[in-house]
N, C-alpha and C. Protein backbone atom coordinates (compact mmCIF):
# COMPACT_ATOMS: atom_id res chain seq x y z
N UNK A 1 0.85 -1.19 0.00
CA UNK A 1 0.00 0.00 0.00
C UNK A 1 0.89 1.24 0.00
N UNK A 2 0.79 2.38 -0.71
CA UNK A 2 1.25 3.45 -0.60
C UNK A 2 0.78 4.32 0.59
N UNK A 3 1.86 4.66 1.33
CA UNK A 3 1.53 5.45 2.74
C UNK A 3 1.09 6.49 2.38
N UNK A 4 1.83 7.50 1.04
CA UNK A 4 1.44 8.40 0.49
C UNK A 4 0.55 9.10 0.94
N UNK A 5 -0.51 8.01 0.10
CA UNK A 5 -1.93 8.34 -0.26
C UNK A 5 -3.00 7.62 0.28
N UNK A 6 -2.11 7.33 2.08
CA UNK A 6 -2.89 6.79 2.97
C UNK A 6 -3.23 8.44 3.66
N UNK A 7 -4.61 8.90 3.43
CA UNK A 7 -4.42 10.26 4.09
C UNK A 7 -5.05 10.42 5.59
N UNK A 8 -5.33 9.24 5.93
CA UNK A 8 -6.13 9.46 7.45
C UNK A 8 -5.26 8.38 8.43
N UNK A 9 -4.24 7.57 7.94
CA UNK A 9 -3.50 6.76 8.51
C UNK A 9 -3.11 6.43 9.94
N UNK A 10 -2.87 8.28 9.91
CA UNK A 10 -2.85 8.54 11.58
C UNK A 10 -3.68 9.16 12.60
N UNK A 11 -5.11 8.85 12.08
CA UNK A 11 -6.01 9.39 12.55
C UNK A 11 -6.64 10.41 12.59
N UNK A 12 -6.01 11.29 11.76
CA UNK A 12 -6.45 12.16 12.81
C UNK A 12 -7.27 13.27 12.32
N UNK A 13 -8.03 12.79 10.92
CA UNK A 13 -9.26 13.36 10.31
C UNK A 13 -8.87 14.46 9.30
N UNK A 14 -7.85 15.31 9.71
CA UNK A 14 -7.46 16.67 9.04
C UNK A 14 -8.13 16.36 7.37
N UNK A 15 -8.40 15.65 6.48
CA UNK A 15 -8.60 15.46 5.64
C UNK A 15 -10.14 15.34 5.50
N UNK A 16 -11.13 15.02 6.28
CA UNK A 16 -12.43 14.85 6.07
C UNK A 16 -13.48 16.05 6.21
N UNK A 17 -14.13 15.63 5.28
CA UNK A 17 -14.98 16.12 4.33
C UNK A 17 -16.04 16.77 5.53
N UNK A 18 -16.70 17.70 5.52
CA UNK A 18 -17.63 18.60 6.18
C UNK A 18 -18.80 17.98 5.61
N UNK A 19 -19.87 17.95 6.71
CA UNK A 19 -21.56 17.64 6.28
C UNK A 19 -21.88 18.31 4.85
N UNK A 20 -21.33 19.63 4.97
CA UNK A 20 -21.70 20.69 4.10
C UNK A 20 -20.90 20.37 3.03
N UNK A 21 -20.01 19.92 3.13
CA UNK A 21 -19.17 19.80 1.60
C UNK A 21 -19.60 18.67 1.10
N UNK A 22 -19.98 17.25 2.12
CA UNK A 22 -20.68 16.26 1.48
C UNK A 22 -21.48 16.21 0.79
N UNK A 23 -22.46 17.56 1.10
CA UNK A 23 -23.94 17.61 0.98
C UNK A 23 -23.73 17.95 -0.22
N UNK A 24 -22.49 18.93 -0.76
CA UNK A 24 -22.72 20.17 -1.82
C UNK A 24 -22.19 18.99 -3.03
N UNK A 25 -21.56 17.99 -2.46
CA UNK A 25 -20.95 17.02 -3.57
C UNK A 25 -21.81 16.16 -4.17
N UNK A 26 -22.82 15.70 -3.37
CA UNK A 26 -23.96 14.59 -4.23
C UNK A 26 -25.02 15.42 -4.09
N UNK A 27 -25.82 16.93 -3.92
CA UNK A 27 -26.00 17.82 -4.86
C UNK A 27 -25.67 18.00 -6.21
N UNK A 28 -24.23 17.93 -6.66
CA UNK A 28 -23.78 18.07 -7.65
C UNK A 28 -24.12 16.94 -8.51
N UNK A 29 -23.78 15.70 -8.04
CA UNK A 29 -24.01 14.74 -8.80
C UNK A 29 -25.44 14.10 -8.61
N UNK A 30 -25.99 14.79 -8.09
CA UNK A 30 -27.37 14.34 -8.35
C UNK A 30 -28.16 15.25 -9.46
N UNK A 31 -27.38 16.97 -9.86
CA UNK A 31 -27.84 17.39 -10.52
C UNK A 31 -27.27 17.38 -12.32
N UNK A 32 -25.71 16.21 -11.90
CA UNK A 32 -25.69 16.22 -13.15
C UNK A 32 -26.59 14.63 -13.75
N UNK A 33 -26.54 13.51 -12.38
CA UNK A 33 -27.46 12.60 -12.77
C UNK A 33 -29.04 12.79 -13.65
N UNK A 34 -29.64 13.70 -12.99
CA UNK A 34 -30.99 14.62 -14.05
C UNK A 34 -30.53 15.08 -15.11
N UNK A 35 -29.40 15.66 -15.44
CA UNK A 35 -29.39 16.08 -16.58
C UNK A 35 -28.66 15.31 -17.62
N UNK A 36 -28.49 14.17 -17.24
CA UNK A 36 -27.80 13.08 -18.17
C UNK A 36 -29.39 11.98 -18.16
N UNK A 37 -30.36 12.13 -17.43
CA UNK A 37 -31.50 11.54 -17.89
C UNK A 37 -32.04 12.03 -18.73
N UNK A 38 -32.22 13.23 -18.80
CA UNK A 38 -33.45 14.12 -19.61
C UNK A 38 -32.60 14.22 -20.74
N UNK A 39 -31.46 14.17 -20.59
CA UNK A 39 -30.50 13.74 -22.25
C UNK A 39 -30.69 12.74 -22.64
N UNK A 40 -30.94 11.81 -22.43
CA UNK A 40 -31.19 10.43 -22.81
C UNK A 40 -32.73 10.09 -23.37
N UNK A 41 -33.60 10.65 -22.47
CA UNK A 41 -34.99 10.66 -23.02
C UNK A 41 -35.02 11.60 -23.70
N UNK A 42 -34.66 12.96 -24.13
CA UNK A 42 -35.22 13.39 -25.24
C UNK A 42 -34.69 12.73 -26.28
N UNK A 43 -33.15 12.52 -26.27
CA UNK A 43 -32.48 11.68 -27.23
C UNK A 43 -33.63 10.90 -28.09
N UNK A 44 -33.67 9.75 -27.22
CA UNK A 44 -34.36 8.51 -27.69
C UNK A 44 -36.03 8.99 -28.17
N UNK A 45 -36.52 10.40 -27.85
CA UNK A 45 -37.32 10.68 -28.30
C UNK A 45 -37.58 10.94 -29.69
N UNK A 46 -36.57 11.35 -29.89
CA UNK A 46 -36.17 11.90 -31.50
C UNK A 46 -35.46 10.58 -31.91
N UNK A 47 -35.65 9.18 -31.96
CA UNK A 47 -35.15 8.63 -32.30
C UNK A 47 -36.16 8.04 -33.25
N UNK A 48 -36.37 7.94 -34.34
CA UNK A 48 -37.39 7.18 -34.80
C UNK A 48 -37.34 5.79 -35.82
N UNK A 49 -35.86 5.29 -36.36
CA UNK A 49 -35.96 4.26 -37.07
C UNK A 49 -34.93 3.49 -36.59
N UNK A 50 -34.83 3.07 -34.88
CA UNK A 50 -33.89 2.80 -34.62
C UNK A 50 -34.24 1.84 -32.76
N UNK A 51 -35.00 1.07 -33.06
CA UNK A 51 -35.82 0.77 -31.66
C UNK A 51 -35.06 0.29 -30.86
N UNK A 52 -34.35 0.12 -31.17
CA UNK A 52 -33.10 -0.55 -29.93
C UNK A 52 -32.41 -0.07 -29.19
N UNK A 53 -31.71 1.58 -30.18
CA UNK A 53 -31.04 2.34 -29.61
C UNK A 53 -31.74 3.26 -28.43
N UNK A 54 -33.04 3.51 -29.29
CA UNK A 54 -34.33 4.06 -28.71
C UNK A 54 -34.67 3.60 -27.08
N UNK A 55 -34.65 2.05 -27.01
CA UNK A 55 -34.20 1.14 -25.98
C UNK A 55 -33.60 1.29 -25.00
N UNK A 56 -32.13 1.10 -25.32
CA UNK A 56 -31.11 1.24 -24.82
C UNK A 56 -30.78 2.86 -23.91
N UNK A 57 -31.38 4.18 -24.76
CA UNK A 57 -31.15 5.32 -24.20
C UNK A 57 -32.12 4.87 -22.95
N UNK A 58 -33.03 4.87 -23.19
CA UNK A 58 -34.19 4.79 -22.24
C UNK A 58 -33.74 4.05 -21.05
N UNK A 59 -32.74 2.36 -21.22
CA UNK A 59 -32.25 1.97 -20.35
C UNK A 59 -31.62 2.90 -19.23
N UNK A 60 -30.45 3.74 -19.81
CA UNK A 60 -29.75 4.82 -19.11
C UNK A 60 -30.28 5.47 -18.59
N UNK A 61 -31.43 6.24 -18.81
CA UNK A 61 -32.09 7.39 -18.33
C UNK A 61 -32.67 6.74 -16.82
N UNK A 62 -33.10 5.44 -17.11
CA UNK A 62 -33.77 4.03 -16.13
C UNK A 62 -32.75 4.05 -14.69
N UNK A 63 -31.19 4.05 -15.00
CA UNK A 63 -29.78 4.20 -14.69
C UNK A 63 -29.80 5.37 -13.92
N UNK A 64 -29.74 6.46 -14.32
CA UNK A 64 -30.03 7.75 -14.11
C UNK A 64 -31.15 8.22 -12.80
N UNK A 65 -32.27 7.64 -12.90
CA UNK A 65 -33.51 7.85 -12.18
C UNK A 65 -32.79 7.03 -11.00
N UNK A 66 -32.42 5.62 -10.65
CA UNK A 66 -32.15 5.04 -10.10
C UNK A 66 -31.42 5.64 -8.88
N UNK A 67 -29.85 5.86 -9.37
CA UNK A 67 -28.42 6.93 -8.74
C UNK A 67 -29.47 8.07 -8.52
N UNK A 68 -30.27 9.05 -8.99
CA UNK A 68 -30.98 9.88 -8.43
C UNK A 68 -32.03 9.78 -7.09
N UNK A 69 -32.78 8.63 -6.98
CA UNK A 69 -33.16 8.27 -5.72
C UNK A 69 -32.11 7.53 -5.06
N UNK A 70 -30.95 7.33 -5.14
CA UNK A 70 -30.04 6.99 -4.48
C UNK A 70 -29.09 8.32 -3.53
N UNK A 71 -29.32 8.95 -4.63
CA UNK A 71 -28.73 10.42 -4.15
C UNK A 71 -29.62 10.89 -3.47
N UNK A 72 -30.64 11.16 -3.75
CA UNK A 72 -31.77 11.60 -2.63
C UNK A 72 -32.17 11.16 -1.57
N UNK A 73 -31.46 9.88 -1.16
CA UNK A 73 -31.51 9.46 0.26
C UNK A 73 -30.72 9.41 0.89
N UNK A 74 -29.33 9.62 0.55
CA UNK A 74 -28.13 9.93 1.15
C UNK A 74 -28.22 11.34 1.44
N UNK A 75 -29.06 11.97 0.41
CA UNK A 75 -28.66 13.21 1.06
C UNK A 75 -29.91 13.96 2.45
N UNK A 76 -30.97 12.93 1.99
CA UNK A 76 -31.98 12.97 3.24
C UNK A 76 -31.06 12.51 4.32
N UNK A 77 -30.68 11.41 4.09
CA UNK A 77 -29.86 10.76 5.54
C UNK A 77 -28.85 11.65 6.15
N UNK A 78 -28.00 12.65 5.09
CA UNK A 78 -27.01 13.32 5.91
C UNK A 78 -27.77 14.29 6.59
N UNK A 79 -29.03 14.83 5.95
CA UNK A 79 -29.88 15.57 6.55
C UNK A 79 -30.72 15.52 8.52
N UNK A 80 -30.58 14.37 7.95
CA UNK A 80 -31.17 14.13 9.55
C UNK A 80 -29.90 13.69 10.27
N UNK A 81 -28.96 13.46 9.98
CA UNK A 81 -27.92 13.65 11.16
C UNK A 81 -27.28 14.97 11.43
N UNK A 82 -28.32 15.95 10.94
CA UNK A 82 -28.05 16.99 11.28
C UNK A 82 -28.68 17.76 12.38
């Protein structure tokens, strides 16, 4: 293992992340998760001679929704340990 880029090794936290910075981080990726859905469904909306691909976007967007209620309960949860 690299000690390096062991950054909490010795305990002693200096490196960890704030409620608030947690919060502001899967914020982020919960708001780019929505916007990589609604890319995907309009995509596949405008898709018209191609049912698979049509499919397949839709899968992702499926992907997308998923990590988004995933994100939304982590970030409820950091919420109430507040």
């Amino acid at each position: 293992m690299n000690h390096e880029l062991d950054y909490d090794r010795d305990h002693d936290r200096e490196d960890e992340l704030s409620k608030k910075s947690l919060e502001e981080i899967l914020r982020l990726s919960l708001d780019q998760e929505n916007k990589m859905m609604r890319t995907y469904l309009l995509t596949a909306e405008r898709i018209h001679d191609n049912e698979e691909l049509q499919t397949r976007l839709k899968n992702f967007a499926e992907g997308n929704a998923k990590r988004s209620r995933q994100l939304q309960n982590e970030l409820q949860f950091i919420q109430d340990l507040q």
